[in-house]
N, C-alpha and C. Protein backbone atom coordinates (compact mmCIF):
# COMPACT_ATOMS: atom_id res chain seq x y z
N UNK A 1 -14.33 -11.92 -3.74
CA UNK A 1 -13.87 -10.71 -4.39
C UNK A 1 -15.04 -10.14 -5.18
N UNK A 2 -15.72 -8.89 -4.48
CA UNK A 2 -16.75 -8.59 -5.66
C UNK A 2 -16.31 -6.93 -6.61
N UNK A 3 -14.91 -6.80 -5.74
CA UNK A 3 -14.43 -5.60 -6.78
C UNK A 3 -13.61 -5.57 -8.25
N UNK A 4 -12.86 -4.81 -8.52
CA UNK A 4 -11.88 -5.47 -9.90
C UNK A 4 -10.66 -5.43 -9.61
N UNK A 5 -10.05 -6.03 -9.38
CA UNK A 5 -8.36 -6.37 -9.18
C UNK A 5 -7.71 -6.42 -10.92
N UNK A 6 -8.18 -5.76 -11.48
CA UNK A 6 -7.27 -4.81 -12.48
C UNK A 6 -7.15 -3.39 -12.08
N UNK A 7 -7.83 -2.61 -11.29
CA UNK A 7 -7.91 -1.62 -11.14
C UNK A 7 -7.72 -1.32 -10.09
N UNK A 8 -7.40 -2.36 -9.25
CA UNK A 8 -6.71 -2.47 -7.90
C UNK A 8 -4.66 -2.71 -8.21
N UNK A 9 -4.70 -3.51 -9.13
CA UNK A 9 -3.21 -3.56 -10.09
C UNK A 9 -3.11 -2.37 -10.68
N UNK A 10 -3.85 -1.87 -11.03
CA UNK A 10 -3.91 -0.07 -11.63
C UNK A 10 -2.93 0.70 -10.82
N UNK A 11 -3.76 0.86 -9.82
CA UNK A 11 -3.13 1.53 -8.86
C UNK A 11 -2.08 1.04 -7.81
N UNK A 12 -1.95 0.19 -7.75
CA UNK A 12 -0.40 -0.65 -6.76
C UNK A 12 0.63 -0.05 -7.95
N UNK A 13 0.39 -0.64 -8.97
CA UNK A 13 1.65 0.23 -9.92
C UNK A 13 2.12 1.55 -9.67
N UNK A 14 0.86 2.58 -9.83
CA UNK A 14 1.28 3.67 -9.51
C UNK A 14 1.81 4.24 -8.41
N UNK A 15 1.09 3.62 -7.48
CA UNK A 15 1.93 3.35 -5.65
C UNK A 15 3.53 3.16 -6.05
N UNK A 16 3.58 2.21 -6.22
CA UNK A 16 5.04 1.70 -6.39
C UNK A 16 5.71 2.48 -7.22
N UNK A 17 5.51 3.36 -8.65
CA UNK A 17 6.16 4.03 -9.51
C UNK A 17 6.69 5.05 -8.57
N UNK A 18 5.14 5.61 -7.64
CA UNK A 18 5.72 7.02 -6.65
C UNK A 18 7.06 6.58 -6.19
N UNK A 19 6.97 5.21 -5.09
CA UNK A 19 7.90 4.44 -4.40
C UNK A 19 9.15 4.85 -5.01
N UNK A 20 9.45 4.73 -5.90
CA UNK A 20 10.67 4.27 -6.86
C UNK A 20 10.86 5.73 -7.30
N UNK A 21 10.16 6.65 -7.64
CA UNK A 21 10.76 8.06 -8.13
C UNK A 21 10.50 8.97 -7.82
N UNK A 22 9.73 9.28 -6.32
CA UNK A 22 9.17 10.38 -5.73
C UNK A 22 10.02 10.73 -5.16
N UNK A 23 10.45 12.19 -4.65
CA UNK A 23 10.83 12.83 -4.02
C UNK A 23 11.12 12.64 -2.55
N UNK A 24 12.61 12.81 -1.64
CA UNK A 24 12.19 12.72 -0.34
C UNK A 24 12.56 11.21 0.08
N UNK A 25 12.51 11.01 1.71
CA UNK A 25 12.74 9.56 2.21
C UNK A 25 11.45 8.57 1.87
N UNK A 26 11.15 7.74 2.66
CA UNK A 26 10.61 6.71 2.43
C UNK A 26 9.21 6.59 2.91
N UNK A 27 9.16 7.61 4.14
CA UNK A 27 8.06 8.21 4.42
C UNK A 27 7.41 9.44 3.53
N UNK A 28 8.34 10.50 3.14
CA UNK A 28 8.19 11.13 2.17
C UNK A 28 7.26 10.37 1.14
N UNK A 29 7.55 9.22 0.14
CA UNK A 29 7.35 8.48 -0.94
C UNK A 29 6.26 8.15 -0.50
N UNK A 30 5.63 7.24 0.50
CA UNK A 30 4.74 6.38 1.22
C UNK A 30 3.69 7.27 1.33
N UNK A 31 3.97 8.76 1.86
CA UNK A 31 2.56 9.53 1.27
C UNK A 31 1.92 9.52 0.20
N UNK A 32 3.12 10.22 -0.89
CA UNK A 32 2.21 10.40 -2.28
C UNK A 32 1.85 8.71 -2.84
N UNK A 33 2.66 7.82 -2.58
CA UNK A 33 2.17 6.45 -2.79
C UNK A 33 0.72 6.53 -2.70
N UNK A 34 0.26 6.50 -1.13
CA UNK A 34 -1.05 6.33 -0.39
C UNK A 34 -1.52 7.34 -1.66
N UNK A 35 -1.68 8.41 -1.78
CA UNK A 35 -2.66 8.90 -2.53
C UNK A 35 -2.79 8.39 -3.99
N UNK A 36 -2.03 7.28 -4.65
CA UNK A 36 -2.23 6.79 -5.91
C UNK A 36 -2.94 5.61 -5.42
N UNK A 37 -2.85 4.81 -4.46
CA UNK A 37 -3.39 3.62 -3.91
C UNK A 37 -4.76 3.38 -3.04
N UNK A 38 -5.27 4.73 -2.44
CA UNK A 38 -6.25 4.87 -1.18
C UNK A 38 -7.43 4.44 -1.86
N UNK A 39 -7.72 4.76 -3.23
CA UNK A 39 -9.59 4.52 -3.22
C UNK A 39 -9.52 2.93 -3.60
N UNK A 40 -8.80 2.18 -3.67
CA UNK A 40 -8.61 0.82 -3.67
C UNK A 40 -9.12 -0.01 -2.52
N UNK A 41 -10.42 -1.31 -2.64
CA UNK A 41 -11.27 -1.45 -1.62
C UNK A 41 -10.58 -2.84 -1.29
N UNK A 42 -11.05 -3.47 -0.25
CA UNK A 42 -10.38 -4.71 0.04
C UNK A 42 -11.06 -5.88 -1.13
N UNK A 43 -12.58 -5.94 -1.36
CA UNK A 43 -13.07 -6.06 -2.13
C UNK A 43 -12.66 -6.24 -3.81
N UNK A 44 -11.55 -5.28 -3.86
CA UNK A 44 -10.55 -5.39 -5.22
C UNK A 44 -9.25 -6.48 -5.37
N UNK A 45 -9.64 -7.14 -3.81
CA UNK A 45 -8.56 -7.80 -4.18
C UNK A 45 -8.71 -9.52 -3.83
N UNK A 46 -8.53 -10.92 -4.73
CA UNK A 46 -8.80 -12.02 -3.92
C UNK A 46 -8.01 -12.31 -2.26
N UNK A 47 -9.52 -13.25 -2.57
CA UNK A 47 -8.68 -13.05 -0.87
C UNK A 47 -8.04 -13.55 -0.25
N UNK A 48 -6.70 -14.30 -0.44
CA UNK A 48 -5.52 -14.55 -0.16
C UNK A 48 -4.76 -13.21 -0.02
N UNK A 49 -5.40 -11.76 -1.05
CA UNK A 49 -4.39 -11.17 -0.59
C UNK A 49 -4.53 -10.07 0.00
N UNK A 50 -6.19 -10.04 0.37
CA UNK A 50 -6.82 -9.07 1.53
C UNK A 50 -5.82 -8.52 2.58
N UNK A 51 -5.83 -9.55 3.76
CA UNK A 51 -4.80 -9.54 4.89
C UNK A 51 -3.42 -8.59 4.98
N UNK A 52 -3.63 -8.69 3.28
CA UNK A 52 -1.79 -8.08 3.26
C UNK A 52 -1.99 -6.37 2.76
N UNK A 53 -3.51 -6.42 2.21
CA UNK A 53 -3.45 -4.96 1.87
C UNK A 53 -4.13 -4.45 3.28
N UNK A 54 -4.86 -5.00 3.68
CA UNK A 54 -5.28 -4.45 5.42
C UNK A 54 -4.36 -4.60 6.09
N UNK A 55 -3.27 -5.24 6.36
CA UNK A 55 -1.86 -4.75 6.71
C UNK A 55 -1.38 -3.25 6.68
N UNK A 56 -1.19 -3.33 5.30
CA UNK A 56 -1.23 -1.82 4.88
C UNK A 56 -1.55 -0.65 5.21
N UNK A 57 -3.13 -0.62 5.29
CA UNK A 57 -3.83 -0.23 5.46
C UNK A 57 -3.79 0.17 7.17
N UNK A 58 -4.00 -0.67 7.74
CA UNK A 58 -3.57 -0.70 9.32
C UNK A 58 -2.12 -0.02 9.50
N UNK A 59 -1.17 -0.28 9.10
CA UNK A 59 0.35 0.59 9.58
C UNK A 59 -0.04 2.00 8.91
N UNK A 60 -0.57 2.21 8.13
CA UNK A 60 -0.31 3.30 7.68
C UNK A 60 -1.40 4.44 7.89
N UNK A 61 -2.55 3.70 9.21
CA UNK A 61 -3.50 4.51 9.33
C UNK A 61 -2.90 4.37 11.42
N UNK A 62 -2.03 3.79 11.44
CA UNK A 62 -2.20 3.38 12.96
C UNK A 62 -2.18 4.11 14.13
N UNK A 63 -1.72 5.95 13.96
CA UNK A 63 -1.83 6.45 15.06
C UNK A 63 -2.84 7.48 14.48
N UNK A 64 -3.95 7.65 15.15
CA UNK A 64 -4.98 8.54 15.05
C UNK A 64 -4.36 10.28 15.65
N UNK A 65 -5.04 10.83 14.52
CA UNK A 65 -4.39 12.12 14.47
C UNK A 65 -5.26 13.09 15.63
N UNK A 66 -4.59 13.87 15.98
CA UNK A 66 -5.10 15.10 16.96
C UNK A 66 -5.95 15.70 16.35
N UNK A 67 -7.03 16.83 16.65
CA UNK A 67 -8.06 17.69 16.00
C UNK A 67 -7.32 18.60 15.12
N UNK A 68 -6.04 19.16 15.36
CA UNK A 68 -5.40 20.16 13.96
C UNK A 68 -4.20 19.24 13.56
N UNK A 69 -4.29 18.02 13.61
CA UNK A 69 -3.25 17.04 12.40
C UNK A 69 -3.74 16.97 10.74
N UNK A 70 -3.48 17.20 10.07
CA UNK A 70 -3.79 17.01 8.82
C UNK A 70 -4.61 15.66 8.59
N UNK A 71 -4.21 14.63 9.19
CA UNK A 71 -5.40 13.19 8.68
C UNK A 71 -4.55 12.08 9.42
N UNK A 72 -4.81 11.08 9.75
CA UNK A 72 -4.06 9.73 10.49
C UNK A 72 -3.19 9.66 9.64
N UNK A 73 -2.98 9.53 8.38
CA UNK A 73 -2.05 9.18 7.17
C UNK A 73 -0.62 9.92 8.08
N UNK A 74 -1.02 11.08 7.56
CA UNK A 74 -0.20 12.07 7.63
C UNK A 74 0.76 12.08 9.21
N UNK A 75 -0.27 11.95 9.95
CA UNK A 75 0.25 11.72 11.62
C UNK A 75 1.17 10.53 11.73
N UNK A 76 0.10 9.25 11.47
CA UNK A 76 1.29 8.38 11.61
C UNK A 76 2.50 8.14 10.47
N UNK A 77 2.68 8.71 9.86
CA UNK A 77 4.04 8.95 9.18
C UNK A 77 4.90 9.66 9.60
N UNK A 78 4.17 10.68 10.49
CA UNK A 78 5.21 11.64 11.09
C UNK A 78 5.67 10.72 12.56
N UNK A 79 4.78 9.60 12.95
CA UNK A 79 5.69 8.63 14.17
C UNK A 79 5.95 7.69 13.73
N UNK A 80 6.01 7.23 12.44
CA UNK A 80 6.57 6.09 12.88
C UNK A 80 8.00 5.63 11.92
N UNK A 81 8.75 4.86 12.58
CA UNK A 81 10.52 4.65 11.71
C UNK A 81 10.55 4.58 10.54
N UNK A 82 11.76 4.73 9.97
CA UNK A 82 11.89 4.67 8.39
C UNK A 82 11.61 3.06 8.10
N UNK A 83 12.10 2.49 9.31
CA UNK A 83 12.50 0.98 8.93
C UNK A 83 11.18 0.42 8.42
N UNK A 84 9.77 0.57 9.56
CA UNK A 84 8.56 0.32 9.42
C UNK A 84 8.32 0.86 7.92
N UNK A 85 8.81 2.08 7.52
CA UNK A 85 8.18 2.33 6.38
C UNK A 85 9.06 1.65 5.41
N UNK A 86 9.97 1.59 5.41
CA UNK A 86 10.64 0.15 4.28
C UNK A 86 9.91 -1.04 4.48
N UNK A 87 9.29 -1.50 5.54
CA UNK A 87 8.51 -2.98 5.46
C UNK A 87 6.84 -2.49 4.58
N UNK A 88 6.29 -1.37 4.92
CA UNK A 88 4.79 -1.03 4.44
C UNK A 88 5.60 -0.87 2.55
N UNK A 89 6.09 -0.41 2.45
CA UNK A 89 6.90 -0.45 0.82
C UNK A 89 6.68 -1.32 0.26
N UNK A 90 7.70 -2.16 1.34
CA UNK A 90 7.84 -3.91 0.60
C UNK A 90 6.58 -4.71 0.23
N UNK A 91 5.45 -4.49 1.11
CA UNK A 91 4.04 -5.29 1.21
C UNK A 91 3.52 -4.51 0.16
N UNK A 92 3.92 -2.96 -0.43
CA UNK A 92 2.65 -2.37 -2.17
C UNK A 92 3.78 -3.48 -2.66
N UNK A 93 5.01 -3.50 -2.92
CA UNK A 93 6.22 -4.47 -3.99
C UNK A 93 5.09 -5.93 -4.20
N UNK A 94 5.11 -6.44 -2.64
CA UNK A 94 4.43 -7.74 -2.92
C UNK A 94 3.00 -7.87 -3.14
N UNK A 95 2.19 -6.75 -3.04
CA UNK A 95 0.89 -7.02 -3.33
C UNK A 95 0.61 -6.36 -5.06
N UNK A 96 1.91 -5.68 -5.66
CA UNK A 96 1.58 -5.89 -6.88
C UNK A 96 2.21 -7.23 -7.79
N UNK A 97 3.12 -7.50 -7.20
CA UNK A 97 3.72 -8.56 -7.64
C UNK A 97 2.67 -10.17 -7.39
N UNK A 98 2.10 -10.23 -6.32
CA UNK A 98 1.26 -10.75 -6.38
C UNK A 98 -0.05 -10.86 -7.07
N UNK A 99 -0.94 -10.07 -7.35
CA UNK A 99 -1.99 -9.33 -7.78
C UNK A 99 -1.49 -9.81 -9.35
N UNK A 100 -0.38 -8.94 -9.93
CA UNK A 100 -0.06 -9.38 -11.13
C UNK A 100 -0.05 -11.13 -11.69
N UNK A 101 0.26 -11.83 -10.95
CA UNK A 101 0.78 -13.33 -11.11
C UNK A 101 -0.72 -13.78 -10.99
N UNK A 102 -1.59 -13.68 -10.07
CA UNK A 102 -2.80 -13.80 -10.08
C UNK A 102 -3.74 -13.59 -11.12
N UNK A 103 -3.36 -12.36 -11.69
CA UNK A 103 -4.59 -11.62 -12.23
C UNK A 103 -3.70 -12.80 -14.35
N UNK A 104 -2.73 -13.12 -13.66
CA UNK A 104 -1.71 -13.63 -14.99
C UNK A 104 -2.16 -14.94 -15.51
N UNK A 105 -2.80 -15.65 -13.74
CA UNK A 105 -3.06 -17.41 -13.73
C UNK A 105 -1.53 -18.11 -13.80
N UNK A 106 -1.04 -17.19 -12.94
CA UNK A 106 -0.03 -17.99 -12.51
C UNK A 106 0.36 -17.96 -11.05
N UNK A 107 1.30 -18.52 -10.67
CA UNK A 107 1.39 -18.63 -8.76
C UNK A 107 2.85 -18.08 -8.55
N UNK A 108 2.65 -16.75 -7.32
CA UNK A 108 4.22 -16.30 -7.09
C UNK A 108 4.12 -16.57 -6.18
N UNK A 109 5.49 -16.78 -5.52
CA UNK A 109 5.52 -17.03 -3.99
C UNK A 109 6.70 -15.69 -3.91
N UNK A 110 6.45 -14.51 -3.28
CA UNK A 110 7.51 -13.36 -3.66
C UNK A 110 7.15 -13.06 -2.26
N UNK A 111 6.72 -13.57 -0.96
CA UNK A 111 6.68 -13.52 0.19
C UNK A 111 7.64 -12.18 0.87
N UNK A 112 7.03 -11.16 1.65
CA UNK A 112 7.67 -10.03 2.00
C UNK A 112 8.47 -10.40 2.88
């Protein structure tokens, strides 16, 4: 880890606050999420819990957008299920919940 995973917890909070009181379905939320969460590097986070934010990262970048799509974000939200986007939710839930317990010196097992 050579980034700061306080400031990687910075922003999963705010991800998750969107989550919880933004406007709109779940894809709706999962946008403005991404924009409280995006400049967050893998680097910010130990690495037990890399995998799970490149998870993330991967569903929510996974269909590459056409030349007049607004950005991959944006595209693949517009394909893919609500359900998928209740599981990408659950993984900001567990990577702040994790991150927190970590950054605490303590051990969660809060497994998505």
């Amino acid at each position: 880890m050579s980034g700061d995973p306080n400031y990687a917890l910075a922003k999963l909070r705010d991800a998750n606050y969107e989550m919880a009181r933004g406007p709109g379905n779940v894809k709706d939320r999962l946008s403005g999420a991404f924009m409280k969460f995006h400049p967050v590097a893998d680097g910010d986070f130990p690495d037990h819990l890399v995998g799970d934010y490149r998870w993330v990262m991967s569903q929510l970048t996974k269909f590459k957008c056409p030349q007049d799509s607004p950005g991959d974000v944006a595209y693949t939200l517009s394909r893919i299920r609500r359900t998928t986007g209740v599981k990408i939710a659950a993984r900001l839930l567990y990577l702040e919940s994790e991150l927190a317990a970590y950054l605490d010196g303590g051990n969660s097992d809060n497994s998505p």
